[in-house]
Protein backbone atom coordinates (compact mmCIF):
# COMPACT_ATOMS: atom_id res chain seq x y z
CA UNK A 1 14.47 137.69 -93.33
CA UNK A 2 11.05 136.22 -93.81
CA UNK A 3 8.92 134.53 -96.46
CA UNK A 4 5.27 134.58 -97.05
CA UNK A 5 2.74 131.39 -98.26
CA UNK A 6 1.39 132.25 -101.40
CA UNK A 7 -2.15 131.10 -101.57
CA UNK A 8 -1.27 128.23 -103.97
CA UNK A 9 0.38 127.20 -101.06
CA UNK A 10 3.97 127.78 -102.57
CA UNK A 11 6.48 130.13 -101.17
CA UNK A 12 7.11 133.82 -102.19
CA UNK A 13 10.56 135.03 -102.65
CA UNK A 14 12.61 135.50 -99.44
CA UNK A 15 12.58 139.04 -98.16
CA UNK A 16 14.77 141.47 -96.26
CA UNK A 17 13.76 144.19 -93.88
CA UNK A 18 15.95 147.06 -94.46
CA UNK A 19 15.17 149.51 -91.46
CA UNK A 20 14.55 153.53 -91.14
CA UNK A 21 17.35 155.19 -90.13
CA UNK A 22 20.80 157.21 -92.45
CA UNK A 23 23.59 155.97 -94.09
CA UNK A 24 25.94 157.83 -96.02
CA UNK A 25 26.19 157.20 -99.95
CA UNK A 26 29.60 157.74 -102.09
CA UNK A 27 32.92 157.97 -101.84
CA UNK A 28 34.83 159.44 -99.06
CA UNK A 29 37.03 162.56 -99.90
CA UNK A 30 40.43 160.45 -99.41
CA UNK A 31 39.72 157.85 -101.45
CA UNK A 32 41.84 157.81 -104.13
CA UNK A 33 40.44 155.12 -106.26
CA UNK A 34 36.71 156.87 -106.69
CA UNK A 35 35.09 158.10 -109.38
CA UNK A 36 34.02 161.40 -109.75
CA UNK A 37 30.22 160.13 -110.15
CA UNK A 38 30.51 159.11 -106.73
CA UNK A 39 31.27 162.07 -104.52
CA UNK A 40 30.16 163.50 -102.90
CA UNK A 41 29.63 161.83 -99.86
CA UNK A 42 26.06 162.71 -98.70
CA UNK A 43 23.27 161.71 -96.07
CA UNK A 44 20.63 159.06 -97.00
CA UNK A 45 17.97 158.84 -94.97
CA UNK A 46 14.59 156.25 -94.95
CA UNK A 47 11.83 157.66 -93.26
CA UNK A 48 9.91 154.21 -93.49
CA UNK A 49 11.44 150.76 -93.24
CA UNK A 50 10.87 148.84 -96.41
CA UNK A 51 11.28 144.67 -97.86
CA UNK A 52 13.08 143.93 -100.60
CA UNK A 53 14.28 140.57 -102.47
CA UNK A 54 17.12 138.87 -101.14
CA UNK A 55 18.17 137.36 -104.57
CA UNK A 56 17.37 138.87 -108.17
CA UNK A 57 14.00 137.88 -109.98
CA UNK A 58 15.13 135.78 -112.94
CA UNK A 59 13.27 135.52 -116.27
CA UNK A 60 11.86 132.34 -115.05
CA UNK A 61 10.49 133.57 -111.63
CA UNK A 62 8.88 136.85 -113.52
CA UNK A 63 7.45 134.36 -116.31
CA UNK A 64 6.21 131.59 -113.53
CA UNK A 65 4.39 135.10 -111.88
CA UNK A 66 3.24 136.36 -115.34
CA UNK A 67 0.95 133.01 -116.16
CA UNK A 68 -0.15 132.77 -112.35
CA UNK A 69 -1.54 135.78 -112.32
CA UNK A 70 -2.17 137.61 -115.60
CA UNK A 71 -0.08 140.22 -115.41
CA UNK A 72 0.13 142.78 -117.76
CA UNK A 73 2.70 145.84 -117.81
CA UNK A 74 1.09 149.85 -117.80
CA UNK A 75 3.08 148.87 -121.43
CA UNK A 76 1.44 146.00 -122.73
CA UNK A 77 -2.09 147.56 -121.50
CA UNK A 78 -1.48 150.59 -123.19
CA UNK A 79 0.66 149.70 -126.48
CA UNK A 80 3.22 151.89 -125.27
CA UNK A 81 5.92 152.83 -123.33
CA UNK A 82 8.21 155.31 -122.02
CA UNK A 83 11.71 156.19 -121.84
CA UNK A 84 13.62 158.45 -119.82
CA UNK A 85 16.85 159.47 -120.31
């Protein structure tokens, strides 16, 4: 776990190294209690070590980000968005 100073001298979100390496996703074949959605069972692997938050952004957080720095979503900049279904 580590945190990093922002340069207003506040602190950014705590972080979580989650390492390279394989884990297996979904159910296992004997268990009785899975959905179908999550078999099967199959390798994951992370080529690269990567951070992540270790608690959800709230609203707040986002908005307190938003007026900091002037952020603007691909969405807002372009008047339009995307789905995907």
């Amino acid at each position: 776990v580590f945190v990093e100073i922002l340069a207003d001298g506040g602190l950014a979100p705590e972080m979580v190294v989650v390492p390279r390496g394989v884990f297996a996703m979904g159910a296992a074949d004997d268990d009785a209690d899975a959905k179908p959605q999550e078999r099967p069972r199959r390798p994951v692997r992370f080529l690269r070590g990567f951070a992540m938050g270790r608690s959800e952004v709230t609203v707040g957080d986002f908005r307190r980000f938003v007026e900091a720095t002037g952020y603007q979503a691909v969405a807002s900049r372009s008047g339009s968005s995307t789905v995907y279904d």
